[in-house]
Protein backbone atom coordinates (compact mmCIF):
# COMPACT_ATOMS: atom_id res chain seq x y z
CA UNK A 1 -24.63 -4.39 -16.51
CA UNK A 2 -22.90 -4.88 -20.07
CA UNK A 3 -21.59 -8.03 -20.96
CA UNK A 4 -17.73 -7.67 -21.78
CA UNK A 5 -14.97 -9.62 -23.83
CA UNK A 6 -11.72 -8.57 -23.67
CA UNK A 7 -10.04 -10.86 -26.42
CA UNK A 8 -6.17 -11.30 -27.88
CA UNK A 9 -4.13 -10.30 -24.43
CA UNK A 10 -1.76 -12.32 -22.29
CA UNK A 11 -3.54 -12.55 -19.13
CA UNK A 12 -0.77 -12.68 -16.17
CA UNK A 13 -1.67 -13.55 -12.54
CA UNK A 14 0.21 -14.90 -9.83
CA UNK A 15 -0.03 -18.05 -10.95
CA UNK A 16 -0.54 -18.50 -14.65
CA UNK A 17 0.52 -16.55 -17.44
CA UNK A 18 -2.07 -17.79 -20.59
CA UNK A 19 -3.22 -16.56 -23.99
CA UNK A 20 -6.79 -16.60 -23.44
CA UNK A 21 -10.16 -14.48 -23.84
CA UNK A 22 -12.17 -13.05 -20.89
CA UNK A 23 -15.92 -12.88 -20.66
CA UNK A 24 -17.30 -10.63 -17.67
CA UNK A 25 -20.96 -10.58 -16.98
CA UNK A 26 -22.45 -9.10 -14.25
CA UNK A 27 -19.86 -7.26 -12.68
CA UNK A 28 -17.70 -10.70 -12.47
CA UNK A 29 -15.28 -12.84 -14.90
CA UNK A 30 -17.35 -15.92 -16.08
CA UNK A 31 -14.92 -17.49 -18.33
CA UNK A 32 -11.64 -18.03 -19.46
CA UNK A 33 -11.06 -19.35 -23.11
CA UNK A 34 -8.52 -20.35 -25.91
CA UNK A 35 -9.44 -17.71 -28.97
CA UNK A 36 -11.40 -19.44 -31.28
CA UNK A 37 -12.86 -22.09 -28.89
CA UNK A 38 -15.99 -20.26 -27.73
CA UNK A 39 -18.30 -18.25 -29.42
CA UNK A 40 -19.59 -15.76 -26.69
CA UNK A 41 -20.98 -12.97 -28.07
CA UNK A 42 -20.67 -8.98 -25.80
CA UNK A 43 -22.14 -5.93 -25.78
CA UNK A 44 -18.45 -4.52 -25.53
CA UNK A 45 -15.16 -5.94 -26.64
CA UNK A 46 -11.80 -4.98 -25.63
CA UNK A 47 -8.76 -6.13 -28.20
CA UNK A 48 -5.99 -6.24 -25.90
CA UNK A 49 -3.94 -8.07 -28.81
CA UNK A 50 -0.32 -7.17 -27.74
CA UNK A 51 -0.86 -6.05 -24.44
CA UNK A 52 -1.36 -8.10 -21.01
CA UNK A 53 -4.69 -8.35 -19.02
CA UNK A 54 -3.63 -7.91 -15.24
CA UNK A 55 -5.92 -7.95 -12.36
CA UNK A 56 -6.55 -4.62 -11.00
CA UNK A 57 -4.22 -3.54 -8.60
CA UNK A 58 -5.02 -4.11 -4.26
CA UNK A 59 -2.84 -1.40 -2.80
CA UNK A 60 -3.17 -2.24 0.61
CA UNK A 61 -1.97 0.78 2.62
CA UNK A 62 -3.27 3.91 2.04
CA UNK A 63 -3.88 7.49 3.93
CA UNK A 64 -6.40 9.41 2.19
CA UNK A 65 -7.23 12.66 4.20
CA UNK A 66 -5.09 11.68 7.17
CA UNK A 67 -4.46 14.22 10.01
CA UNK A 68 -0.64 14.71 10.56
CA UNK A 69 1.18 17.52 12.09
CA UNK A 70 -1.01 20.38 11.89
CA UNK A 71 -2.37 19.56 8.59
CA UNK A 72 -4.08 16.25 6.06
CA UNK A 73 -3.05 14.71 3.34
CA UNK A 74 -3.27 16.71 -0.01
CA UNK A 75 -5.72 13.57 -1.62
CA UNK A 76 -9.42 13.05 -0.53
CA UNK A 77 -10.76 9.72 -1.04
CA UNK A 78 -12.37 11.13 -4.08
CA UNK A 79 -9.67 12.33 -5.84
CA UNK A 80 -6.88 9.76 -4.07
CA UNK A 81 -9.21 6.76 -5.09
CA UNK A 82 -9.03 8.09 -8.92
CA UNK A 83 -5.48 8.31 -9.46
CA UNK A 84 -5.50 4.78 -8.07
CA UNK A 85 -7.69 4.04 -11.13
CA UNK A 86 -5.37 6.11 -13.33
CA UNK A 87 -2.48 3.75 -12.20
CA UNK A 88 -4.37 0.67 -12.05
CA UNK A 89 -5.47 0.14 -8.68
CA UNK A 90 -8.64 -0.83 -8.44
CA UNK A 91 -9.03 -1.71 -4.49
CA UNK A 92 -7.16 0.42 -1.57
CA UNK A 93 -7.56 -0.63 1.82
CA UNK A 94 -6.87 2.64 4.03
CA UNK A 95 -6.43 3.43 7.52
CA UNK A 96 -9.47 4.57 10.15
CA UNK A 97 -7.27 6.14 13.09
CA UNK A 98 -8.79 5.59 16.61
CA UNK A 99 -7.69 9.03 18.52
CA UNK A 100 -6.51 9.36 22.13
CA UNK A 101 -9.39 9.29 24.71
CA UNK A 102 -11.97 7.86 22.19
CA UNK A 103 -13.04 4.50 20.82
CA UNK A 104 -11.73 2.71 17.63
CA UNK A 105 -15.86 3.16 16.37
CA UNK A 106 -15.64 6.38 16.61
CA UNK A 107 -13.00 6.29 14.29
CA UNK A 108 -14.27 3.80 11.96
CA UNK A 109 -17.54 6.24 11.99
CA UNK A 110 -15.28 9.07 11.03
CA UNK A 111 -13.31 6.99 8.15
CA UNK A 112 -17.09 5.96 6.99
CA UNK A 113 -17.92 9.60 6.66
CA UNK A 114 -15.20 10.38 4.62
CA UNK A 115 -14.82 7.87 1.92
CA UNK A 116 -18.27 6.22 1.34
CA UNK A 117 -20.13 7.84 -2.11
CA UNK A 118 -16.74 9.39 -2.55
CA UNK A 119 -14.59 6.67 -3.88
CA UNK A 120 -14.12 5.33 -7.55
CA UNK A 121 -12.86 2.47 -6.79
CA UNK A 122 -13.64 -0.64 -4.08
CA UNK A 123 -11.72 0.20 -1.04
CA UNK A 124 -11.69 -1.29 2.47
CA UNK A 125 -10.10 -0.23 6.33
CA UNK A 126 -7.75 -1.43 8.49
CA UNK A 127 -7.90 0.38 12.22
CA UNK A 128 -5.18 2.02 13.82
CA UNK A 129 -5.33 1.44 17.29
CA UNK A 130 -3.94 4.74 19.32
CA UNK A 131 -5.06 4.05 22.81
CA UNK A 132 -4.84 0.45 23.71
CA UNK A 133 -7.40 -0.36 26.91
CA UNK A 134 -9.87 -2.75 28.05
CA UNK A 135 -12.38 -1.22 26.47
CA UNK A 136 -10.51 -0.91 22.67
CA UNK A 137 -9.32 -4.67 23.30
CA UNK A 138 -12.75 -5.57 23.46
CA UNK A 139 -14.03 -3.46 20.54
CA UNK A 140 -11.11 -5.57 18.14
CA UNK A 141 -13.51 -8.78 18.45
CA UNK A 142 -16.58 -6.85 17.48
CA UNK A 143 -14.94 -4.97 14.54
CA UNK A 144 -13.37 -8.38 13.36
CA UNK A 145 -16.33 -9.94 13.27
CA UNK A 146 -17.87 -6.90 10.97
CA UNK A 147 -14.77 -7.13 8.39
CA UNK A 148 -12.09 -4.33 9.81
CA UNK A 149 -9.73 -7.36 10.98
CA UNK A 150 -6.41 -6.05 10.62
CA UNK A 151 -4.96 -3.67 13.04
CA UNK A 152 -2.17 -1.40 13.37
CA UNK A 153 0.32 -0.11 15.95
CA UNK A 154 3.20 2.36 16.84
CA UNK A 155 6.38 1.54 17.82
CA UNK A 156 7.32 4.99 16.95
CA UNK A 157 5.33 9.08 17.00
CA UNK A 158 4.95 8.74 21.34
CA UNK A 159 2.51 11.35 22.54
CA UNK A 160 0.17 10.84 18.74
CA UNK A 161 0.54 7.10 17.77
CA UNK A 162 2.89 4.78 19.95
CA UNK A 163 1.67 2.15 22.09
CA UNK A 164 4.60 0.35 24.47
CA UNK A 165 5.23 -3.20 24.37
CA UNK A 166 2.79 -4.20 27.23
CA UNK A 167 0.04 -2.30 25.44
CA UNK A 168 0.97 -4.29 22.05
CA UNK A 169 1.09 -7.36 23.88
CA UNK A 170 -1.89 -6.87 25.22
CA UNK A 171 -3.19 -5.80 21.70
CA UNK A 172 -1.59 -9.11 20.41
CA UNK A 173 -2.96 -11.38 22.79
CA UNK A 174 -6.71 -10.68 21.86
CA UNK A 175 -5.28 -10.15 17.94
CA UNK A 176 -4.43 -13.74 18.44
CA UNK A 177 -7.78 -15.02 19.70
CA UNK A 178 -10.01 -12.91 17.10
CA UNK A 179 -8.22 -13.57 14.21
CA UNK A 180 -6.86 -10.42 13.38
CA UNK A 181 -3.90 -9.32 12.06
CA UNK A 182 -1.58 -7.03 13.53
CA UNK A 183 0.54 -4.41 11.61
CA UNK A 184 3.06 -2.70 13.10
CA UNK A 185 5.39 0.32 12.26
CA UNK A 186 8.43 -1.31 14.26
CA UNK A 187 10.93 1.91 14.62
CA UNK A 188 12.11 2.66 18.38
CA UNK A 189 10.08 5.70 18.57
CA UNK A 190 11.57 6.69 21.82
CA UNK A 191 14.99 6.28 20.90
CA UNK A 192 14.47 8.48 17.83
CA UNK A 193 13.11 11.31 19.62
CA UNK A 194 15.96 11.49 21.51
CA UNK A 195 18.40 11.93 18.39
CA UNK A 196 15.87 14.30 16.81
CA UNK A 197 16.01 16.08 19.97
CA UNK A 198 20.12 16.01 19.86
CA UNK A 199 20.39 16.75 16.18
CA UNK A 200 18.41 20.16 16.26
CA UNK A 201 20.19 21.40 19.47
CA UNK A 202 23.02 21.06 17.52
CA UNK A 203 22.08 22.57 14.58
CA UNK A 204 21.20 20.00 12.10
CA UNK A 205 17.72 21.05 10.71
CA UNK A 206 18.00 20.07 7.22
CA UNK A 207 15.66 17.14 5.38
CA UNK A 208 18.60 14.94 5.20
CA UNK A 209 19.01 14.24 8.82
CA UNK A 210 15.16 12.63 9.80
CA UNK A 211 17.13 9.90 7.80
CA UNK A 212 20.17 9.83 9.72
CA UNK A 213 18.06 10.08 13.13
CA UNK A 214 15.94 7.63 12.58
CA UNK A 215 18.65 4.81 12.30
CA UNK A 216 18.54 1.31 10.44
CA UNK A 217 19.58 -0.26 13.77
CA UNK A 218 16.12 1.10 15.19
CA UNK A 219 14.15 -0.21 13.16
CA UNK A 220 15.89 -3.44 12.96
CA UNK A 221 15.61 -3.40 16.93
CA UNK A 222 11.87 -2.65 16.61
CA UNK A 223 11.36 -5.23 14.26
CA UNK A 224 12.91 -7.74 16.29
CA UNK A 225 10.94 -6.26 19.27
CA UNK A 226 7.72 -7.18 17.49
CA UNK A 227 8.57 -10.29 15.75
CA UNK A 228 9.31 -11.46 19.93
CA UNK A 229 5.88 -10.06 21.60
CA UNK A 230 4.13 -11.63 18.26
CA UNK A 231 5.65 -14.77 19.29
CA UNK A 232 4.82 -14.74 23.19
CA UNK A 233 0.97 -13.59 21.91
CA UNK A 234 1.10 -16.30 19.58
CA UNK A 235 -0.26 -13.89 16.82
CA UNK A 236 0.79 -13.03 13.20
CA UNK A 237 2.49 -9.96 12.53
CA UNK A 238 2.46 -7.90 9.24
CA UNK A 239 5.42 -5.07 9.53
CA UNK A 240 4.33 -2.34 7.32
CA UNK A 241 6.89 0.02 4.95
CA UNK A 242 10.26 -2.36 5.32
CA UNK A 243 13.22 0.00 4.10
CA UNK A 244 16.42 -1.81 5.88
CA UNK A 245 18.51 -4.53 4.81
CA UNK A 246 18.67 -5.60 8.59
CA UNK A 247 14.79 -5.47 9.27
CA UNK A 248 14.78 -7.87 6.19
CA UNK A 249 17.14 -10.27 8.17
CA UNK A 250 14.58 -10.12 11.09
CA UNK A 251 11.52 -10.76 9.14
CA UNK A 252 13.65 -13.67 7.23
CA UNK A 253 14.86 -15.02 10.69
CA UNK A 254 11.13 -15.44 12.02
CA UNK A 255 9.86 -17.20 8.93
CA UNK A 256 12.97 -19.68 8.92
CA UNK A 257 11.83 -20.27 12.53
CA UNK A 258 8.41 -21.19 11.00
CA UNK A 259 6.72 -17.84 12.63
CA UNK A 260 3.95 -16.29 11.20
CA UNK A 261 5.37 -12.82 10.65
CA UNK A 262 5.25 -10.98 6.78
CA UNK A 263 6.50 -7.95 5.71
CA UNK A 264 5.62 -5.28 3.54
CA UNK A 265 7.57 -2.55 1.32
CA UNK A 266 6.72 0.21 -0.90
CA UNK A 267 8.07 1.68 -3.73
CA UNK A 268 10.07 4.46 -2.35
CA UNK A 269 12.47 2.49 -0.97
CA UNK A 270 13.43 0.07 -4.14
CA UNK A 271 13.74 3.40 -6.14
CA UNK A 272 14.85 6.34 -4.29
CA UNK A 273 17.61 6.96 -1.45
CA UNK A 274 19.00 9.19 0.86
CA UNK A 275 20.52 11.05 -1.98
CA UNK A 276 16.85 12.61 -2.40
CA UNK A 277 16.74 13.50 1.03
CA UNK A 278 20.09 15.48 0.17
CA UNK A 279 18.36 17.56 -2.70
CA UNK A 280 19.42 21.08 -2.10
CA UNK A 281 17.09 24.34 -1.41
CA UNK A 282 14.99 21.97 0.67
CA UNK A 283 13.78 19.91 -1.82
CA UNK A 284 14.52 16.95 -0.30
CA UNK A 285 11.33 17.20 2.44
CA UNK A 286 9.72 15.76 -0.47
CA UNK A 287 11.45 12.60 0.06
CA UNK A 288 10.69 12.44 4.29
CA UNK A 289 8.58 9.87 5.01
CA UNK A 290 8.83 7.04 7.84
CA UNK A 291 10.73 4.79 8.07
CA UNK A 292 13.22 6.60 6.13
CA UNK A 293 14.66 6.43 2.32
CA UNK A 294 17.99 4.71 3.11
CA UNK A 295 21.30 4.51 1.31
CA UNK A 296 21.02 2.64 -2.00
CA UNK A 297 22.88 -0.19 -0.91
CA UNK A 298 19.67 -1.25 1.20
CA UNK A 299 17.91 -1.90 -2.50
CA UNK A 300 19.11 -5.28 -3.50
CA UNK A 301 18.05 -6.73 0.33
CA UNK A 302 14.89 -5.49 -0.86
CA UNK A 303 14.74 -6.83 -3.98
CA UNK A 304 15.87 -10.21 -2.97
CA UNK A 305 13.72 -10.10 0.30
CA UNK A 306 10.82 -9.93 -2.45
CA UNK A 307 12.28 -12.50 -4.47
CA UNK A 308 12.62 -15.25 -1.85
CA UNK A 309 9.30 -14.17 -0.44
CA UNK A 310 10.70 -12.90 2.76
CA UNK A 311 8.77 -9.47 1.56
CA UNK A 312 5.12 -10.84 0.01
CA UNK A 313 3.73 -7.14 -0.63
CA UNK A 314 4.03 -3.42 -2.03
CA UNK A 315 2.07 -1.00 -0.81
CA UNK A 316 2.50 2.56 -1.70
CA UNK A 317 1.85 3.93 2.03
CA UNK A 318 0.91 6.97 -0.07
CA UNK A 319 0.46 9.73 2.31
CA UNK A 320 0.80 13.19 0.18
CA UNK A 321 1.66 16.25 1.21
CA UNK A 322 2.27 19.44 -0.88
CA UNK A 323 5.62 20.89 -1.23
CA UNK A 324 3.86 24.70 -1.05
CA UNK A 325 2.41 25.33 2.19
CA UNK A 326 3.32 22.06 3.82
CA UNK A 327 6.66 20.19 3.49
CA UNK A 328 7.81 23.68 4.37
CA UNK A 329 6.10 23.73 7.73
CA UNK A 330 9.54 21.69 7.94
CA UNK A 331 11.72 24.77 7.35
CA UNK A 332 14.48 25.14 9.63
CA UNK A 333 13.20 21.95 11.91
CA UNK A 334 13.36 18.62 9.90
CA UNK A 335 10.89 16.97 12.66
CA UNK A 336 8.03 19.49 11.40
CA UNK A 337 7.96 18.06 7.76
CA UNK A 338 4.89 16.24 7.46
CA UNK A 339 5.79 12.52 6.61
CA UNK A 340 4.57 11.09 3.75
CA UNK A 341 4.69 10.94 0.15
CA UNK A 342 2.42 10.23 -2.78
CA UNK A 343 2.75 7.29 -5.12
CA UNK A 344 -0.45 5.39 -5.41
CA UNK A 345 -0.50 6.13 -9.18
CA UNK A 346 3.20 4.88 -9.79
CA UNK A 347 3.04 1.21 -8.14
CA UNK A 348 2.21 -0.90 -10.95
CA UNK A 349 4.16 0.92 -13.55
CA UNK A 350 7.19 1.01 -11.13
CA UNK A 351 6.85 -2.50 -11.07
CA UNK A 352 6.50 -3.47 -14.38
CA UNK A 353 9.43 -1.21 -14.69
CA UNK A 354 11.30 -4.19 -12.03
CA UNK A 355 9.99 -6.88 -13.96
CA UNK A 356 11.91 -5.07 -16.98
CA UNK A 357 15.05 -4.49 -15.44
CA UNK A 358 15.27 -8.15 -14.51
CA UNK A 359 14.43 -7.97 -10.39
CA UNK A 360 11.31 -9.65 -10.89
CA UNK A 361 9.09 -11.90 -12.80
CA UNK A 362 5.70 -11.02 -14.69
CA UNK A 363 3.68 -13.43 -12.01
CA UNK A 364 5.98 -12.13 -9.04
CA UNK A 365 4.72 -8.36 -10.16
CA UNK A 366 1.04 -9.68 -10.25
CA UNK A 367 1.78 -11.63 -6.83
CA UNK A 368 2.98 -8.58 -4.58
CA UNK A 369 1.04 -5.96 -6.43
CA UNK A 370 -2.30 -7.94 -6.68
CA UNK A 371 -2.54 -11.82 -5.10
CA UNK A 372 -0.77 -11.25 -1.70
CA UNK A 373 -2.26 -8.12 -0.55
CA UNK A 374 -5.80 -9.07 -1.32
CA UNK A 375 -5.60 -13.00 0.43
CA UNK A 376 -3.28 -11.17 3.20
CA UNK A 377 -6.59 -8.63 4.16
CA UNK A 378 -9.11 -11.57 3.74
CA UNK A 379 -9.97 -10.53 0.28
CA UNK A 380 -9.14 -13.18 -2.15
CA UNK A 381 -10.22 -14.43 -4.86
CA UNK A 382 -13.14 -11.73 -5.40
CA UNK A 383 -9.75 -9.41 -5.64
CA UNK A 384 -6.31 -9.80 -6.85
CA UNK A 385 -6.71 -12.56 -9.58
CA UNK A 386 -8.94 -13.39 -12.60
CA UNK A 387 -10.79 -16.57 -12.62
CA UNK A 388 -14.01 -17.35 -12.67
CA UNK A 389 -16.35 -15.71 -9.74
CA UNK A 390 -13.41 -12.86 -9.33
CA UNK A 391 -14.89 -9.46 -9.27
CA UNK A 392 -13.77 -8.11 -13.01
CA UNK A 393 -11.38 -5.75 -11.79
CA UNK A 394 -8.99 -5.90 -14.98
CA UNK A 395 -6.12 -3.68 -16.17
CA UNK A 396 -5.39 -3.82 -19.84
CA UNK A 397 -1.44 -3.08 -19.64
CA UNK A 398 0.58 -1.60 -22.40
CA UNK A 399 4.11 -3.34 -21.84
CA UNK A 400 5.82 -1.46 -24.82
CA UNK A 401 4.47 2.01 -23.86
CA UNK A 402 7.32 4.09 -22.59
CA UNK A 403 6.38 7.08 -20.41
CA UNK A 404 7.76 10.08 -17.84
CA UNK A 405 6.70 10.18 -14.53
CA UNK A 406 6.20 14.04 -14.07
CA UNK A 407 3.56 16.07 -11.48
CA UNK A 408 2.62 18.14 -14.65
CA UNK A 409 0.27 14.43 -15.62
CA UNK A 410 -0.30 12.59 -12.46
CA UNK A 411 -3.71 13.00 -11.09
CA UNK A 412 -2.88 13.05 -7.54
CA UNK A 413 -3.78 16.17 -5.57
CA UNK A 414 -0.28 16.82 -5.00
CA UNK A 415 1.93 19.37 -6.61
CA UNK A 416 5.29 17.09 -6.83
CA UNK A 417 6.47 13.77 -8.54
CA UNK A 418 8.73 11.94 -6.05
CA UNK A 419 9.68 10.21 -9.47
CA UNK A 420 9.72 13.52 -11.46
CA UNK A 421 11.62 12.36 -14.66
CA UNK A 422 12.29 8.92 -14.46
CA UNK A 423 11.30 6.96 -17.56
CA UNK A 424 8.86 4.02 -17.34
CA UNK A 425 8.51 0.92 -20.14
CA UNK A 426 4.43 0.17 -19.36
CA UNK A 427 1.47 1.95 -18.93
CA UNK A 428 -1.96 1.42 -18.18
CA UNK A 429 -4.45 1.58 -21.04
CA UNK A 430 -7.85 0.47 -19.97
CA UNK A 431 -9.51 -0.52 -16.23
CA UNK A 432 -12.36 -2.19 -15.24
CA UNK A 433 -13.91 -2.17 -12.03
CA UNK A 434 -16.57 -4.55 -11.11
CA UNK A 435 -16.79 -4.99 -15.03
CA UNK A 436 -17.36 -1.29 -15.30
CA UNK A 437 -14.64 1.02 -17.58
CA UNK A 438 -12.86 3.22 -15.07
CA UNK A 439 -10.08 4.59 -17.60
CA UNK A 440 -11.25 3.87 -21.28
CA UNK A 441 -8.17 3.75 -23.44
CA UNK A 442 -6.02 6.20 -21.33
CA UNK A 443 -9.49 8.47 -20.66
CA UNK A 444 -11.32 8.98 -17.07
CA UNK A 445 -15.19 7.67 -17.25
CA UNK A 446 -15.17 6.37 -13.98
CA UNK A 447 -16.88 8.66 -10.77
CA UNK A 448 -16.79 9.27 -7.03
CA UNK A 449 -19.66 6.85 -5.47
CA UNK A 450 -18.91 4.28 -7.75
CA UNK A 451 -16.41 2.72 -5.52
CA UNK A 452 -18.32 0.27 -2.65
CA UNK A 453 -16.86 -0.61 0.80
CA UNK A 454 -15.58 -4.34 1.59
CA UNK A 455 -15.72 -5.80 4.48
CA UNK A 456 -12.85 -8.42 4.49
CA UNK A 457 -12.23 -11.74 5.54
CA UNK A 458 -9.45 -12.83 8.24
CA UNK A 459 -5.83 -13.42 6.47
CA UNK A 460 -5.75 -16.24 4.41
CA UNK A 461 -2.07 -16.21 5.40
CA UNK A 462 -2.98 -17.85 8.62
């Protein structure tokens, strides 16, 4: 294991924004020091005068490989994992689904089978619980005590995914005696169905109208649903992919009450709108995903719900599907799209991008893209900050570089951009994971198996 200095940058965290040298040795940061107060020699040094040092991205809801309608997402872990490292995301924690009729192991087994010697960077798994019994409620306290303790549950997708409230309760209940954390997708699943069912008898099959079934007032409901069993259970709650203004209010209601409940959103929804759903020729199934792009005017509640810490995290939920050969098993029947979209190379960038535009600070960037995930899935300080006995996961950051999102230079394993065009100010120049260079000055050297598997640590939310 080399010995590394990375010299002359602004290293930002959540915290602390200071000019100072890093020394990494053995796979960890050692020191932090004023330039020209130390005299540590390296076997490697970095100049990252100009530029900030970051720590590596914790992108805390992935789907690598997931089964969905007929088909899986486009990215293995192998290839997902890397264009993680490509945007600076050096830890994913992904989702092992339990399926109907078996046990949340089995699942776990299957996740295992997948990912490990596959991955270039550290990733972890939260466990999606599909069949809530006696015997899965007792399995929760075993896997929490192995390091899978965060689980999540349907309010929507009845017949694949979606649990009812006495089921969640339930789920709750023994969430709240383990430990774990519960993350829900709050949308009234049942409700939806029925509009989806009403919309295509009448004739509206295009992308644009998953978004106007699957109503802001739904998943408001759901989220208010959830916030109220959390609170009978006496259990956290964590609602995943926040796209309304009025789930916002819900999630901001709960914490003013003093609840533990947090929310999450993701990148789509801050930049992108219904008006992609509109795209003509069918080129808005890129854009279905669940919950729903909403109307622009939903941004600023976002942005602000970030701001005042009623959102703590972005996540990219990235979920990709190809355009050829599987958005357009969609054709002529919205509910058929697969839902999902890629994006786990864009976060940080699309970020930065915020902290550019003036929505949010350098620190608050680092705090939802690195701090809060990693100490909200027990994973802090190893991950998400840089200080000494942090795992030297480091991004050396470009803030002047100006680039174009496009599909023709991602590395996802996806043949569309869902921010095909848009121009970025910041780019990721050089990543370190566990000390080791994972993208050398805007070069791959990283490789599948390098990546290891974490078992995590309850929230230290709670």
């Amino acid at each position: 294991m080399t010995r590394t200095l990375i010299t002359g940058g602004l290293v930002i965290t959540a915290s602390d924004e200071l000019h100072v040298d890093v020394l990494v040795d053995g796979g960890r940061v050692v020191a932090l020091a004023t330039p020209g107060s130390h005299g540590w020699t390296a076997d490697t040094v970095i100049d990252a005068t100009g530029k900030y040092v970051i720590p590596g991205g914790v992108d805390a809801h992935t789907h690598m490989e997931m089964p969905f309608g007929g088909t899986y997402a486009a990215d293995t872990f192998e290839t997902g994992t890397r264009a993680a490292a490509w945007g600076g995301t050096t830890t994913i924690v992904d989702f092992a689904i339990q399926s109907m009729g078996r046990s949340p192991r089995e699942g776990l087994d299957a996740w295992h089978a997948k990912a490990d010697g596959n991955c270039a960077i550290d990733y972890g798994f939260h466990m999606i619980l599909s069949d809530v019994n006696e015997s899965s409620l007792k399995e929760m306290d075993r896997l929490v005590a192995e390091g899978i303790t965060s689980f999540k549950l349907f309010m929507a997708y009845p017949g694949v995914f979606y649990s009812d409230d006495g089921q969640i309760l339930r789920a709750m209940q023994r969430a709240s005696g383990n430990g774990g954390l519960i993350m829900m997708h709050a949308e009234n699943g049942i409700a939806i169905d029925v509009l989806v069912e009403q919309a295509l008898a009448e004739g509206r099959t295009d992308p644009r109208y998953h978004g106007d079934v699957r109503k802001v007032a739904l998943e408001a409901e759901a989220t208010h649903r959830a916030v109220q069993l959390a609170r009978v259970a006496g259990a956290p709650l964590y609602v995943v992919h926040v796209s309304a203004d009025e789930a916002v209010a819900e999630i901001a209601s709960a914490r003013h009450k003093g609840l533990p409940v947090f929310g999450e959103t993701c990148p789509q929804y801050l930049f992108l709108s219904t008006d992609n759903l509109a795209e003509p020729d069918f080129e808005g199934a890129k854009y279905v995903c669940s919950t729903p792009l909403r109307p622009r005017e939903h941004q600023e509640a976002l942005w602000r719900g970030l701001r005042n810490n009623e959102l703590q995290v972005v996540s990219t939920d990235h979920c990709p599907f190809c355009f050829s050969g599987q958005k357009e098993l969609g054709r002529g029947d919205f509910s058929k799209i697969p839902n999902g979209m890629p994006g786990v190379e864009n976060r940080l960038d699309l970020l930065h991008q915020a902290v550019v535009d003036g929505h949010i600070s350098r620190r608050r960037w680092i705090e939802i893209a690195c701090a809060s995930p990693a100490r909200m899935f027990g994973l802090y300080p190893k991950k998400g900050t840089i200080a000494p006995g942090a795992d030297a996961d480091i991004v050396v950051y470009d803030p002047g570089a100006e680039q174009t999102i496009s599909a023709e230079t991602h590395h996802m394993n996806v043949d569309y951009s869902a921010y095909e065009g848009k121009k970025v100010t910041g780019r990721v120049e050089t990543v370190l994971s566990r000390g080791v260079p994972v993208i050398k000055d805007r070069a791959y050297v990283g490789h599948a198996g390098h990546g290891t598997y974490l078992p995590r640590g309850l929230s230290q939310y709670l």
